[in-house]
PDB file of N, CA and C in Angstrom:
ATOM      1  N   UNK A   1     129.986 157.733  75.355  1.00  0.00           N
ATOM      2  CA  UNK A   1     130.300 156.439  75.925  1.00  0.00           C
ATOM      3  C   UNK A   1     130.575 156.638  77.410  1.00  0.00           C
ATOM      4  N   UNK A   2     129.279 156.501  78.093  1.00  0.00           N
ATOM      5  CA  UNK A   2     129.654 156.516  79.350  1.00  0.00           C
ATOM      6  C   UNK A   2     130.406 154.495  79.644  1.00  0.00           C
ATOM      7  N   UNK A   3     131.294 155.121  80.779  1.00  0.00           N
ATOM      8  CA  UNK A   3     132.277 154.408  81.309  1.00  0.00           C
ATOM      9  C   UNK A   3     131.702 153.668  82.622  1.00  0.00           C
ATOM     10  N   UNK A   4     131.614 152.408  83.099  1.00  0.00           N
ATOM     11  CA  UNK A   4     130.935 152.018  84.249  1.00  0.00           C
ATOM     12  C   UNK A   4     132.237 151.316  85.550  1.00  0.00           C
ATOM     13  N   UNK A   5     133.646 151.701  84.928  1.00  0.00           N
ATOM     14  CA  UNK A   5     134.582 151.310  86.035  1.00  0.00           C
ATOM     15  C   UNK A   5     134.766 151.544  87.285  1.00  0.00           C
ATOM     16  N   UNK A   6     134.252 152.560  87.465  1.00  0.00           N
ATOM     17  CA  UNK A   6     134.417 153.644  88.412  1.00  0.00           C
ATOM     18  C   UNK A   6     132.969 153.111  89.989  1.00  0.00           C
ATOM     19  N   UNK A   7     133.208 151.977  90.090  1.00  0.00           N
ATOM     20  CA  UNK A   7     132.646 151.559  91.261  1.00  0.00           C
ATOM     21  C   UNK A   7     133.776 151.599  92.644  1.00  0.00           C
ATOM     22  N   UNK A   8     134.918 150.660  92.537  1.00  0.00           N
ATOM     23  CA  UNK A   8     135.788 150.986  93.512  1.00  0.00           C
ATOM     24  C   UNK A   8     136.834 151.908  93.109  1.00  0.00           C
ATOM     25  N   UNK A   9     138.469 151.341  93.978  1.00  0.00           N
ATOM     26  CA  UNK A   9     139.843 151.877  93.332  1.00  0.00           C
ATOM     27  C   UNK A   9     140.036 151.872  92.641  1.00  0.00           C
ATOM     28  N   UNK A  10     140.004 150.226  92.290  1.00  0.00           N
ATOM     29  CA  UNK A  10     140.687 150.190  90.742  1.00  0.00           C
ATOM     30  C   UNK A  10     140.159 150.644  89.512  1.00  0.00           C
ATOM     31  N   UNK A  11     138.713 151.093  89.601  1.00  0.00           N
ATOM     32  CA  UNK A  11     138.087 151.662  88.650  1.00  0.00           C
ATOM     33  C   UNK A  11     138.321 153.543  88.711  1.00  0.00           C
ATOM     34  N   UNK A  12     138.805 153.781  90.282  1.00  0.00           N
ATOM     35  CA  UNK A  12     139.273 155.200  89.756  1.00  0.00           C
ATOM     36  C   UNK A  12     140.747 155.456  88.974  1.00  0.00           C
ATOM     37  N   UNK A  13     141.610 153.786  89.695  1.00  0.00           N
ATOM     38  CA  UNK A  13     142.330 154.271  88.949  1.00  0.00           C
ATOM     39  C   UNK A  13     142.916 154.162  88.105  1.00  0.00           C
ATOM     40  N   UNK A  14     141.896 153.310  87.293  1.00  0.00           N
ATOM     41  CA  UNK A  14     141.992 153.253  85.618  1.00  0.00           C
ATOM     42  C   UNK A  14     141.956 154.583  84.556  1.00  0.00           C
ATOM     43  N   UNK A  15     140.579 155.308  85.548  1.00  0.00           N
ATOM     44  CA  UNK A  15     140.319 156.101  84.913  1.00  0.00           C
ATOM     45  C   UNK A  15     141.210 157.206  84.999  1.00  0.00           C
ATOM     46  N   UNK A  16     142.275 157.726  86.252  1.00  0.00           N
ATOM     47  CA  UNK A  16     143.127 158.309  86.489  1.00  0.00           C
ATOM     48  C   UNK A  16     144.255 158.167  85.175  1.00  0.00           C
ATOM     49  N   UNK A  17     144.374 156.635  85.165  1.00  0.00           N
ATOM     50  CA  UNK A  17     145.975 156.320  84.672  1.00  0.00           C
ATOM     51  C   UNK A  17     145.017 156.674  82.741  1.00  0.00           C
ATOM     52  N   UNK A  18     144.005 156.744  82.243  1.00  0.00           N
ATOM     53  CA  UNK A  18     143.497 157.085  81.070  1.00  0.00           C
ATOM     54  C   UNK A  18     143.681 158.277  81.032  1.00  0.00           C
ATOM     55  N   UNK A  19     143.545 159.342  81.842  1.00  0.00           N
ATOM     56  CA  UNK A  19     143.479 160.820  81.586  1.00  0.00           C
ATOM     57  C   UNK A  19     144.574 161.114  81.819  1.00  0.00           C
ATOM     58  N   UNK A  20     145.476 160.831  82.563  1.00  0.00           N
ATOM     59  CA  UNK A  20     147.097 161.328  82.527  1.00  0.00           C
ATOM     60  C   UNK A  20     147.564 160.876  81.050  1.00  0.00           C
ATOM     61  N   UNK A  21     147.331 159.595  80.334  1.00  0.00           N
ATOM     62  CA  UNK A  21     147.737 159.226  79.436  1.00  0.00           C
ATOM     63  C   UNK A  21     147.756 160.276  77.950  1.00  0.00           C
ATOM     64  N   UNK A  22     146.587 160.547  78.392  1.00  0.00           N
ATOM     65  CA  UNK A  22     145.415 161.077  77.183  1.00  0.00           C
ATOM     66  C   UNK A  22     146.471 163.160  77.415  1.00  0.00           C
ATOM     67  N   UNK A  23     146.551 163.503  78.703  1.00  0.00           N
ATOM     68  CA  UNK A  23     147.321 164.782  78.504  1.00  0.00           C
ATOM     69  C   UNK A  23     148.469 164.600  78.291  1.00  0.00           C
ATOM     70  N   UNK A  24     148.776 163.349  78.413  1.00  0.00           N
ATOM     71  CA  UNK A  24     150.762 163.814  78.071  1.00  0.00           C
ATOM     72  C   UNK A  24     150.831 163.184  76.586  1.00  0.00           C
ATOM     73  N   UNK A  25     150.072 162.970  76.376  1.00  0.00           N
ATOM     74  CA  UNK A  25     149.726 162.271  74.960  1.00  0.00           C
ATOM     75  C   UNK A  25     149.609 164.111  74.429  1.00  0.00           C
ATOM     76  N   UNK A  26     148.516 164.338  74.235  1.00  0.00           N
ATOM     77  CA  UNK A  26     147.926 165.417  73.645  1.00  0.00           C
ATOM     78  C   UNK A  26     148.904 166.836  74.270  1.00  0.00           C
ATOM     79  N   UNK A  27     149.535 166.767  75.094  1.00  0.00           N
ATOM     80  CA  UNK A  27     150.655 167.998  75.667  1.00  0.00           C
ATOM     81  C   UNK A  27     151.981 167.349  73.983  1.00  0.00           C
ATOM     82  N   UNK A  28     152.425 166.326  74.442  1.00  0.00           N
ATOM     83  CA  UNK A  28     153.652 166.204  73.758  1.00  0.00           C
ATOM     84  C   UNK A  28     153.022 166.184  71.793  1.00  0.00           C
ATOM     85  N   UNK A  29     151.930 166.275  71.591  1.00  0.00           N
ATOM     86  CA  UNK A  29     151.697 166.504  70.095  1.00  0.00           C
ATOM     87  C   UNK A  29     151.700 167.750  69.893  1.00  0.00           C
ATOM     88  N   UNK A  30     150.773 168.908  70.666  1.00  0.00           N
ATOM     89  CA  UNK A  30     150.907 169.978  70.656  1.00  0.00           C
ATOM     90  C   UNK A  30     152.144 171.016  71.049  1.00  0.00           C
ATOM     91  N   UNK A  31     153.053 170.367  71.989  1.00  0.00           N
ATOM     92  CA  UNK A  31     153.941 171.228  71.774  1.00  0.00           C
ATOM     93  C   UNK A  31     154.994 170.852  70.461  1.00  0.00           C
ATOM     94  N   UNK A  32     154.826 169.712  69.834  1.00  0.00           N
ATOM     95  CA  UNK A  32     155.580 169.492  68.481  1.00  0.00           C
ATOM     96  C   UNK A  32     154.935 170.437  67.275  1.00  0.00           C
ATOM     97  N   UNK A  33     153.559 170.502  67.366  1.00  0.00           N
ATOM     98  CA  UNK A  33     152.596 171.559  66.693  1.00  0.00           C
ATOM     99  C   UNK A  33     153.073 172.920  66.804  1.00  0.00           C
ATOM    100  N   UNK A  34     153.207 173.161  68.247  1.00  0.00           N
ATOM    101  CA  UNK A  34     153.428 175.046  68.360  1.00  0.00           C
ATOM    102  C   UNK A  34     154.988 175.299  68.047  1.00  0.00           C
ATOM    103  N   UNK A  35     155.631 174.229  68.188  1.00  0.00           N
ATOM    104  CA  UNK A  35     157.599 174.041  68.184  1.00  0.00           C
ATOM    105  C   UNK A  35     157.471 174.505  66.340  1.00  0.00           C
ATOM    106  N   UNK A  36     156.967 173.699  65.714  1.00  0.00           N
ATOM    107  CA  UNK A  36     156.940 173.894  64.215  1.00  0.00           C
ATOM    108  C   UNK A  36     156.364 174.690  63.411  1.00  0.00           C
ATOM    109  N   UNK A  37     154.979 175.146  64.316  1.00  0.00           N
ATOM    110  CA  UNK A  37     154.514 176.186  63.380  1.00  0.00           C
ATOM    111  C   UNK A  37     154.803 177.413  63.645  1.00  0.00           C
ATOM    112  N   UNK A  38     155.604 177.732  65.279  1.00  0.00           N
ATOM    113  CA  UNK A  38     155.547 179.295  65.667  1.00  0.00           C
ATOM    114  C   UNK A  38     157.292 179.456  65.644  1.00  0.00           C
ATOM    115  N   UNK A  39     157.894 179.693  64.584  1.00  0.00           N
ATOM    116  CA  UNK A  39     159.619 179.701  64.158  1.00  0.00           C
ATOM    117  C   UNK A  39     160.202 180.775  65.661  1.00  0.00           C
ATOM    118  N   UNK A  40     159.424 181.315  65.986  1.00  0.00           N
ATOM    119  CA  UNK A  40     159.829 182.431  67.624  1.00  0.00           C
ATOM    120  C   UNK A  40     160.037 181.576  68.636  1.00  0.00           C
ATOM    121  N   UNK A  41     159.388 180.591  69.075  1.00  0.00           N
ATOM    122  CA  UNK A  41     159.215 179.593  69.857  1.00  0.00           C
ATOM    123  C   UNK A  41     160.465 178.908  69.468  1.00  0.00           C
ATOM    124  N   UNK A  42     160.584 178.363  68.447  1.00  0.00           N
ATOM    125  CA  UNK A  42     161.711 177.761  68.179  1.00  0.00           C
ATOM    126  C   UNK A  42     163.176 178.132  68.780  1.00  0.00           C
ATOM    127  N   UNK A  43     163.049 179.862  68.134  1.00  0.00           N
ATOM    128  CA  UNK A  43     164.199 180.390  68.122  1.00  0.00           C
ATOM    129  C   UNK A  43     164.676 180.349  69.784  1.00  0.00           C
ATOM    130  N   UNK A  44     163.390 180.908  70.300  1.00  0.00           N
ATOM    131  CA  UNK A  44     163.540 181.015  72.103  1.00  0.00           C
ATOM    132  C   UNK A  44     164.007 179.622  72.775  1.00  0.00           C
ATOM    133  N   UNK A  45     163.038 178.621  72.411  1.00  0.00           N
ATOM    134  CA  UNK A  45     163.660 177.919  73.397  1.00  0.00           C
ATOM    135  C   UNK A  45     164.952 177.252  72.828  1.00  0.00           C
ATOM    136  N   UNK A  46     166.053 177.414  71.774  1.00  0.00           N
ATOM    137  CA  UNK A  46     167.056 177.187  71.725  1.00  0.00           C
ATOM    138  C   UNK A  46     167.459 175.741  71.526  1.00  0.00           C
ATOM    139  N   UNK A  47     168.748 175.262  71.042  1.00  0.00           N
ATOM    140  CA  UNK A  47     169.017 174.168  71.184  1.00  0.00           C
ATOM    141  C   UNK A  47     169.050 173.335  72.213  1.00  0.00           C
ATOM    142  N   UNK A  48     169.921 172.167  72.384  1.00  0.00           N
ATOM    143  CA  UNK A  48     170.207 171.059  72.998  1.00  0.00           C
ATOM    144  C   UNK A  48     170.722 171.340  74.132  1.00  0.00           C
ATOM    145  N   UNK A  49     171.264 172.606  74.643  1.00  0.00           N
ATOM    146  CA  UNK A  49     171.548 172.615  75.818  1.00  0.00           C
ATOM    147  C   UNK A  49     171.122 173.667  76.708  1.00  0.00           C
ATOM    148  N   UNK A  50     170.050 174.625  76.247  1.00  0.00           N
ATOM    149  CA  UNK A  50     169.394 175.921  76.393  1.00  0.00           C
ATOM    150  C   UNK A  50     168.776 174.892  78.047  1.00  0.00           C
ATOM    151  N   UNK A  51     168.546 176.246  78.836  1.00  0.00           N
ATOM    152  CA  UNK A  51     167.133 175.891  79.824  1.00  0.00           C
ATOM    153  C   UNK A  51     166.317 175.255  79.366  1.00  0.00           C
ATOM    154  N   UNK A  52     165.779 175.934  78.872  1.00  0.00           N
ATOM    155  CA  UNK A  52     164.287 175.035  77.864  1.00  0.00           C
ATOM    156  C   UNK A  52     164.310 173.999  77.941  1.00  0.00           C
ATOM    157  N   UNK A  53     165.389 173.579  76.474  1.00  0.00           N
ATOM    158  CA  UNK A  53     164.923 172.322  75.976  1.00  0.00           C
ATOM    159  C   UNK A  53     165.086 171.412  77.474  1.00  0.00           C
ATOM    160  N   UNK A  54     166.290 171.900  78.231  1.00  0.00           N
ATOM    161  CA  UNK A  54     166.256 170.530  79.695  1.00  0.00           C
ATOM    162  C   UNK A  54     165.273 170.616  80.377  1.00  0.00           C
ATOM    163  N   UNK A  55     164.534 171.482  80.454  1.00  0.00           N
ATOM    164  CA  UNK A  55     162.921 171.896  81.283  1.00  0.00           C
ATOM    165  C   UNK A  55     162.188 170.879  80.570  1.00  0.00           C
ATOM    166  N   UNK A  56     162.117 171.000  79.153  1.00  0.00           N
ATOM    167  CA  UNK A  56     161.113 170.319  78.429  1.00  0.00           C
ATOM    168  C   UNK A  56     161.736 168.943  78.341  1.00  0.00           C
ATOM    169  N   UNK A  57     162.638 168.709  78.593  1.00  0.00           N
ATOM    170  CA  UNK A  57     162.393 167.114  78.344  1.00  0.00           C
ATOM    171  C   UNK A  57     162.608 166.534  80.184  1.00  0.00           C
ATOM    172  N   UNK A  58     162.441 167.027  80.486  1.00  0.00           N
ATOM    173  CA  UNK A  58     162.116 166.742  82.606  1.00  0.00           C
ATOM    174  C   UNK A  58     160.960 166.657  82.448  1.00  0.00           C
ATOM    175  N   UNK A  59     160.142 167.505  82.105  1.00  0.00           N
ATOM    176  CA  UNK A  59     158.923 167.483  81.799  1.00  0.00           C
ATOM    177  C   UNK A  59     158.195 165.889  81.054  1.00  0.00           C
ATOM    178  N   UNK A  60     158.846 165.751  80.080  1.00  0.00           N
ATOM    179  CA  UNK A  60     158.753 164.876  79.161  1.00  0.00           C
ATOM    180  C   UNK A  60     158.449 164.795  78.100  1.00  0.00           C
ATOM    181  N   UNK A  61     158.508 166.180  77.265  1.00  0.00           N
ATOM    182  CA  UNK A  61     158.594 166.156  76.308  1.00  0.00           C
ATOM    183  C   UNK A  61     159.605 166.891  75.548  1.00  0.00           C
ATOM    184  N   UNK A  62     159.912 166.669  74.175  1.00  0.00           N
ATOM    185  CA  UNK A  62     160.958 166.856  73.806  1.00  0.00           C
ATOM    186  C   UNK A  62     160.855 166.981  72.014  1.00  0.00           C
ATOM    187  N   UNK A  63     161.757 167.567  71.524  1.00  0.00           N
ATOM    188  CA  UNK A  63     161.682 168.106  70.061  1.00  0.00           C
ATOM    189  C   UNK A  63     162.228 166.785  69.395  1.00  0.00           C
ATOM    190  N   UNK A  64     161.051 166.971  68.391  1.00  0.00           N
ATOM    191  CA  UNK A  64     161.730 165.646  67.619  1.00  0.00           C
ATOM    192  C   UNK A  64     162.306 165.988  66.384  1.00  0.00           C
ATOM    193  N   UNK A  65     163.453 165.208  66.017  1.00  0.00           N
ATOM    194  CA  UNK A  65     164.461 165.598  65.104  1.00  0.00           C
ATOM    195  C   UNK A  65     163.686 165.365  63.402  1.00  0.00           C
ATOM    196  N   UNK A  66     163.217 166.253  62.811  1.00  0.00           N
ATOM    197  CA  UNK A  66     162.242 165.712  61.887  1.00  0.00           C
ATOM    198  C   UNK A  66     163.226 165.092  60.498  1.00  0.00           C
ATOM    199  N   UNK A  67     164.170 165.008  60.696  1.00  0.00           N
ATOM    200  CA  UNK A  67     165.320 164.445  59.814  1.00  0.00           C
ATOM    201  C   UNK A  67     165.557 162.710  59.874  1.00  0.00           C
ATOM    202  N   UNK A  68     165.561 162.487  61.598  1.00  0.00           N
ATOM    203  CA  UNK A  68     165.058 161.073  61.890  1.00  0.00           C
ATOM    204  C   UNK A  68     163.722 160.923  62.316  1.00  0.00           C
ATOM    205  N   UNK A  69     163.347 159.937  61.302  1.00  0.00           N
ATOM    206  CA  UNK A  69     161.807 159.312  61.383  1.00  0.00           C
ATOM    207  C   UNK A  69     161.668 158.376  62.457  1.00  0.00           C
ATOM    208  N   UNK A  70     162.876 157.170  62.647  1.00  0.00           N
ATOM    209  CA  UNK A  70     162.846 156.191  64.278  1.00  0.00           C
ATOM    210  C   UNK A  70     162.980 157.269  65.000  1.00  0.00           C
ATOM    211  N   UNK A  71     163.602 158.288  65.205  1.00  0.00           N
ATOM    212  CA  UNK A  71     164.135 158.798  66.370  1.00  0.00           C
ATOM    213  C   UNK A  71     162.452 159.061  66.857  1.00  0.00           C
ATOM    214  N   UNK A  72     161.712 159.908  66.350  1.00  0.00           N
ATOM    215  CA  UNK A  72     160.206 160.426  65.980  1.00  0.00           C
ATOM    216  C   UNK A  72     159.279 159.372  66.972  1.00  0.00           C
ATOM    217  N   UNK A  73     159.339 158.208  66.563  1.00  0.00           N
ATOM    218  CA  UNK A  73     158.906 157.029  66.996  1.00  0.00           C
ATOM    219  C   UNK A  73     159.128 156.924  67.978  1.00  0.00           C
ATOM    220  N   UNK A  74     160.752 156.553  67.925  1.00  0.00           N
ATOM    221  CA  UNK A  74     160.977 156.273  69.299  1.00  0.00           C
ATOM    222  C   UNK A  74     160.864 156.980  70.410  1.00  0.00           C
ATOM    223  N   UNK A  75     160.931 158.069  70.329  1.00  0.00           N
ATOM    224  CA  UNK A  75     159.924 159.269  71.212  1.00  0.00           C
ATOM    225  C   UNK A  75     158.740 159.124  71.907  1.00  0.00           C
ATOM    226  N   UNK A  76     157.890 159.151  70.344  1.00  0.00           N
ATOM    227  CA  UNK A  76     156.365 158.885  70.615  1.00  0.00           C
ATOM    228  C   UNK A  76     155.724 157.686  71.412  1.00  0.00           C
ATOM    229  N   UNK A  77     156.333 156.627  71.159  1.00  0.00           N
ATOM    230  CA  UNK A  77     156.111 155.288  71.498  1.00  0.00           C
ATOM    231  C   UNK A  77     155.678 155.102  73.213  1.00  0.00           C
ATOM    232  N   UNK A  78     156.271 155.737  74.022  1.00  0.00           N
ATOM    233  CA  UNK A  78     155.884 155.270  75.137  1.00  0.00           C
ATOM    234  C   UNK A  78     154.440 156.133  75.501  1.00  0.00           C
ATOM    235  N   UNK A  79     154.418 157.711  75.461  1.00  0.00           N
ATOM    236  CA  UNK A  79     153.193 157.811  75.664  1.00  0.00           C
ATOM    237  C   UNK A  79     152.119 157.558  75.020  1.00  0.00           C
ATOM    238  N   UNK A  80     152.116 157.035  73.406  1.00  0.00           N
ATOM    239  CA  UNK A  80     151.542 156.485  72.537  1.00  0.00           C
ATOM    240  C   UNK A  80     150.776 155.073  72.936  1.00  0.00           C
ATOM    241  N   UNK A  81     151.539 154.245  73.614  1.00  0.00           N
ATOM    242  CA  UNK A  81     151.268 152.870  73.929  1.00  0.00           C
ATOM    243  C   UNK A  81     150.473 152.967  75.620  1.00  0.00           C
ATOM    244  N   UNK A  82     150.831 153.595  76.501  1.00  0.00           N
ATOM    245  CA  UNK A  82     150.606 153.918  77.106  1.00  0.00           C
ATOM    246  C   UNK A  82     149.171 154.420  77.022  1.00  0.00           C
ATOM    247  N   UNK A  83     148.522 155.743  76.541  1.00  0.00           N
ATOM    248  CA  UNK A  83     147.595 155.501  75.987  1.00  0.00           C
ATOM    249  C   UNK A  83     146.616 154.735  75.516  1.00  0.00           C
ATOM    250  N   UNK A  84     147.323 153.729  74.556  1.00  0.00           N
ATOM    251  CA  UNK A  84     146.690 152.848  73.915  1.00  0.00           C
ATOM    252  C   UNK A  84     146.059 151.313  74.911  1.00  0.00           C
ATOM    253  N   UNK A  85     146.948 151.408  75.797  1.00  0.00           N
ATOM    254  CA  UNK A  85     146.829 150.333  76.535  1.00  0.00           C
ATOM    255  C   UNK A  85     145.833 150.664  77.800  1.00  0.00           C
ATOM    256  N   UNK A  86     146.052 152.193  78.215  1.00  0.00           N
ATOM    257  CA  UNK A  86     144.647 152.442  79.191  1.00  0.00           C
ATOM    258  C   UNK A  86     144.055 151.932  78.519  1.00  0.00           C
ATOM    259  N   UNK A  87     143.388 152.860  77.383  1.00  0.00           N
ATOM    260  CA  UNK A  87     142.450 152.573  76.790  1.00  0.00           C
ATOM    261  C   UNK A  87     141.724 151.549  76.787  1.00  0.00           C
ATOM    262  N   UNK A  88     142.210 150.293  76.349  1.00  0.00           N
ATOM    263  CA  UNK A  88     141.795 149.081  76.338  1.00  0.00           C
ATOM    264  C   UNK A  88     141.465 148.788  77.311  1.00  0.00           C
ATOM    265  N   UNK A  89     142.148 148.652  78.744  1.00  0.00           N
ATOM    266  CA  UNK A  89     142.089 148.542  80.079  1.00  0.00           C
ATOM    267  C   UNK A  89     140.438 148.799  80.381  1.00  0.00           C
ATOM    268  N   UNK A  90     140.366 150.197  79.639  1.00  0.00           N
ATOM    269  CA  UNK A  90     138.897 150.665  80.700  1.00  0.00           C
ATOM    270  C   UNK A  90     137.786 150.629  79.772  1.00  0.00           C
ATOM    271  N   UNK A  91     138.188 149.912  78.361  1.00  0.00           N
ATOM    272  CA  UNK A  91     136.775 149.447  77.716  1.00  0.00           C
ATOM    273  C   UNK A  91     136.804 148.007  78.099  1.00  0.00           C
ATOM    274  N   UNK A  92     137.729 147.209  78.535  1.00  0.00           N
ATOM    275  CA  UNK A  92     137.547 145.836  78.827  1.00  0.00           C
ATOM    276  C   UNK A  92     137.109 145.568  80.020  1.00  0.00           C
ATOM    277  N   UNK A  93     137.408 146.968  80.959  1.00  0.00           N
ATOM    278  CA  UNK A  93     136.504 146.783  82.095  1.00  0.00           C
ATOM    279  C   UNK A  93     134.853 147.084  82.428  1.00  0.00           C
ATOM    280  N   UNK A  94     134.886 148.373  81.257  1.00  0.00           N
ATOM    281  CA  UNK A  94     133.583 148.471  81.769  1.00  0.00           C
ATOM    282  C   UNK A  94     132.435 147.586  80.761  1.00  0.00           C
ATOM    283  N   UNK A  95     132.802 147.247  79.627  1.00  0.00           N
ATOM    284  CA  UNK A  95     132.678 145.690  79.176  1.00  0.00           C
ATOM    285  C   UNK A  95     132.266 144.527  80.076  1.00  0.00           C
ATOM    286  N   UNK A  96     133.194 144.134  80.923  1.00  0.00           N
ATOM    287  CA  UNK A  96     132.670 143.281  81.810  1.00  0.00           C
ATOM    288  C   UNK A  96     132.051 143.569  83.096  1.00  0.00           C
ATOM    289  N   UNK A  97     132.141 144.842  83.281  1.00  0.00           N
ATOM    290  CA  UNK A  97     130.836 145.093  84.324  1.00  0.00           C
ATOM    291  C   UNK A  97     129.660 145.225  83.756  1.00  0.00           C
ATOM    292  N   UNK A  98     129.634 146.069  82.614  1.00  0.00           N
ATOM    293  CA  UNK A  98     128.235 146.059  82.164  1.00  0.00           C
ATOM    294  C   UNK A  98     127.672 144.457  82.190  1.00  0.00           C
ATOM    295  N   UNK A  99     128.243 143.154  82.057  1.00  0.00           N
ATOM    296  CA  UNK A  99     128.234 142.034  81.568  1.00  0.00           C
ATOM    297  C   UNK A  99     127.539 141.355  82.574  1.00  0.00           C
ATOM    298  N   UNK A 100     128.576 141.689  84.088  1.00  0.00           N
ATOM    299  CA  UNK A 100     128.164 141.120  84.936  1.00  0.00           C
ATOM    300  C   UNK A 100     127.088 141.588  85.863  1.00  0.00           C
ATOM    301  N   UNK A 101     126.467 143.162  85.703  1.00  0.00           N
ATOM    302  CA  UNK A 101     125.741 143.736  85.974  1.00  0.00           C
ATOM    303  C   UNK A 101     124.184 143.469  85.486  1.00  0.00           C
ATOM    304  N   UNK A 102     123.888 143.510  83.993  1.00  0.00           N
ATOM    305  CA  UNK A 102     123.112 142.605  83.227  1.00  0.00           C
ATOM    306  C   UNK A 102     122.224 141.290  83.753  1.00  0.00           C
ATOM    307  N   UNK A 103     123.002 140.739  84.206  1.00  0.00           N
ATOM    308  CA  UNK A 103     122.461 139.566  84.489  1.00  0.00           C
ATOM    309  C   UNK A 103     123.193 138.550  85.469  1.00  0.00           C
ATOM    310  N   UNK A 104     122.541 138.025  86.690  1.00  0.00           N
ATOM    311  CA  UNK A 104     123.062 136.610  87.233  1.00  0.00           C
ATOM    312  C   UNK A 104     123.906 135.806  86.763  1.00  0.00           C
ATOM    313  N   UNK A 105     125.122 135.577  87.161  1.00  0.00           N
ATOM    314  CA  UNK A 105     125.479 134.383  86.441  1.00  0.00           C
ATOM    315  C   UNK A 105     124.935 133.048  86.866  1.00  0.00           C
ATOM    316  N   UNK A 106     124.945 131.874  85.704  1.00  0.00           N
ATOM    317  CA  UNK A 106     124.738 130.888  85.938  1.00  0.00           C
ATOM    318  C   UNK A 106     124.453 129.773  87.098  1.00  0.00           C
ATOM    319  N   UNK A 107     125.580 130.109  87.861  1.00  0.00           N
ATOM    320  CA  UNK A 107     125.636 129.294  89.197  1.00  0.00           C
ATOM    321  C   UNK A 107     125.242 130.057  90.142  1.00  0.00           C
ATOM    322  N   UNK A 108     125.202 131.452  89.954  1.00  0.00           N
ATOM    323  CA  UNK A 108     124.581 132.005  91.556  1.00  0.00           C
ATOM    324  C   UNK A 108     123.277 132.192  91.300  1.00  0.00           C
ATOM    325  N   UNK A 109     122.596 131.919  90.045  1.00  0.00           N
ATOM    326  CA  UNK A 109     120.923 131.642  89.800  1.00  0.00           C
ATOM    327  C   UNK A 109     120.880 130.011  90.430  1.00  0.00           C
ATOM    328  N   UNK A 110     121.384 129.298  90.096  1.00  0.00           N
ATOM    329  CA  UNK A 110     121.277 127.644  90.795  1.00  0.00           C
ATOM    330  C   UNK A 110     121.592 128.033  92.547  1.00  0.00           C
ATOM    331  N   UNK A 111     122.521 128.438  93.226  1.00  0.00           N
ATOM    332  CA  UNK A 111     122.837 128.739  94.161  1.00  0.00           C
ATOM    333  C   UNK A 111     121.612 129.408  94.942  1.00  0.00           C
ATOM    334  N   UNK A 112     120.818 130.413  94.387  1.00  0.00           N
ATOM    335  CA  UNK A 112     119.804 131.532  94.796  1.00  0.00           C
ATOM    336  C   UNK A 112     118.637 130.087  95.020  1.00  0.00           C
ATOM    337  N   UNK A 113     118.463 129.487  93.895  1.00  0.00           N
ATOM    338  CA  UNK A 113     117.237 128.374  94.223  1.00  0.00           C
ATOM    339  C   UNK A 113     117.569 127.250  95.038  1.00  0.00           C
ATOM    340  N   UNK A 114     118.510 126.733  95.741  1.00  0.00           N
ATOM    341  CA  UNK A 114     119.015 125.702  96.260  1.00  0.00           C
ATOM    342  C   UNK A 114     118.576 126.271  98.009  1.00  0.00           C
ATOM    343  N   UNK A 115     119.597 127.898  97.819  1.00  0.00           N
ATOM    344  CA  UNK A 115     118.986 128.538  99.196  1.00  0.00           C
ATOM    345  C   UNK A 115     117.701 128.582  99.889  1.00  0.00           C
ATOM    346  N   UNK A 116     116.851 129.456  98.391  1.00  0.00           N
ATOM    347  CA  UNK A 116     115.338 129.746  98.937  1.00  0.00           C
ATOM    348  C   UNK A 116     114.588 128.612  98.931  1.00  0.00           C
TER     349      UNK A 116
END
């Protein structure tokens, strides 16, 4: 699926604000992945008040308490939506460029014959 936003700014920086989305999206799943499956990792970066964990949540990401399921959520939720909402952003744009690219609209075909 090529993408057709990317004519001016705002089409770079849709596509900007999609790929930041898309790594802190895919950073904060995977380090919940390597936090749970590698028990060393765990042990190292320590609890709630270790370096680490304050590195990692400056960063912005952070261990989720797998005991609370909202807490989980409520975590996930912003880079989740975030995500979700580029997303949309830059298929609704390049949606309507392809649209308006396609073909004349209506009145600037009447407009074009009024001129010539």
């Amino acid at each position: 699926m090529t993408f057709l936003c990317s004519t001016g700014h705002t089409g770079h920086y849709i596509k900007a604000l999609f790929s930041t989305s898309l790594i802190f999206l895919l950073a904060h799943v995977s380090f919940q992945i390597c936090l749970y499956t590698i028990p060393s990792l765990d042990d190292e970066l320590g609890h709630n008040c270790s370096s680490w964990e304050t590195l990692s949540r400056h960063i912005g990401v952070s261990r989720f308490p797998l005991e609370d399921p909202w807490s989980m959520v409520w975590l996930l939720t912003p880079d989740l939506g975030i995500f979700i909402i580029s997303l949309i952003t830059l298929i609704l744009c390049s949606r309507l460029l392809k649209k308006r690219e396609e073909g004349p609209n209506p009145h600037m075909s009447t407009l074009l014959q009024e001129v010539s």
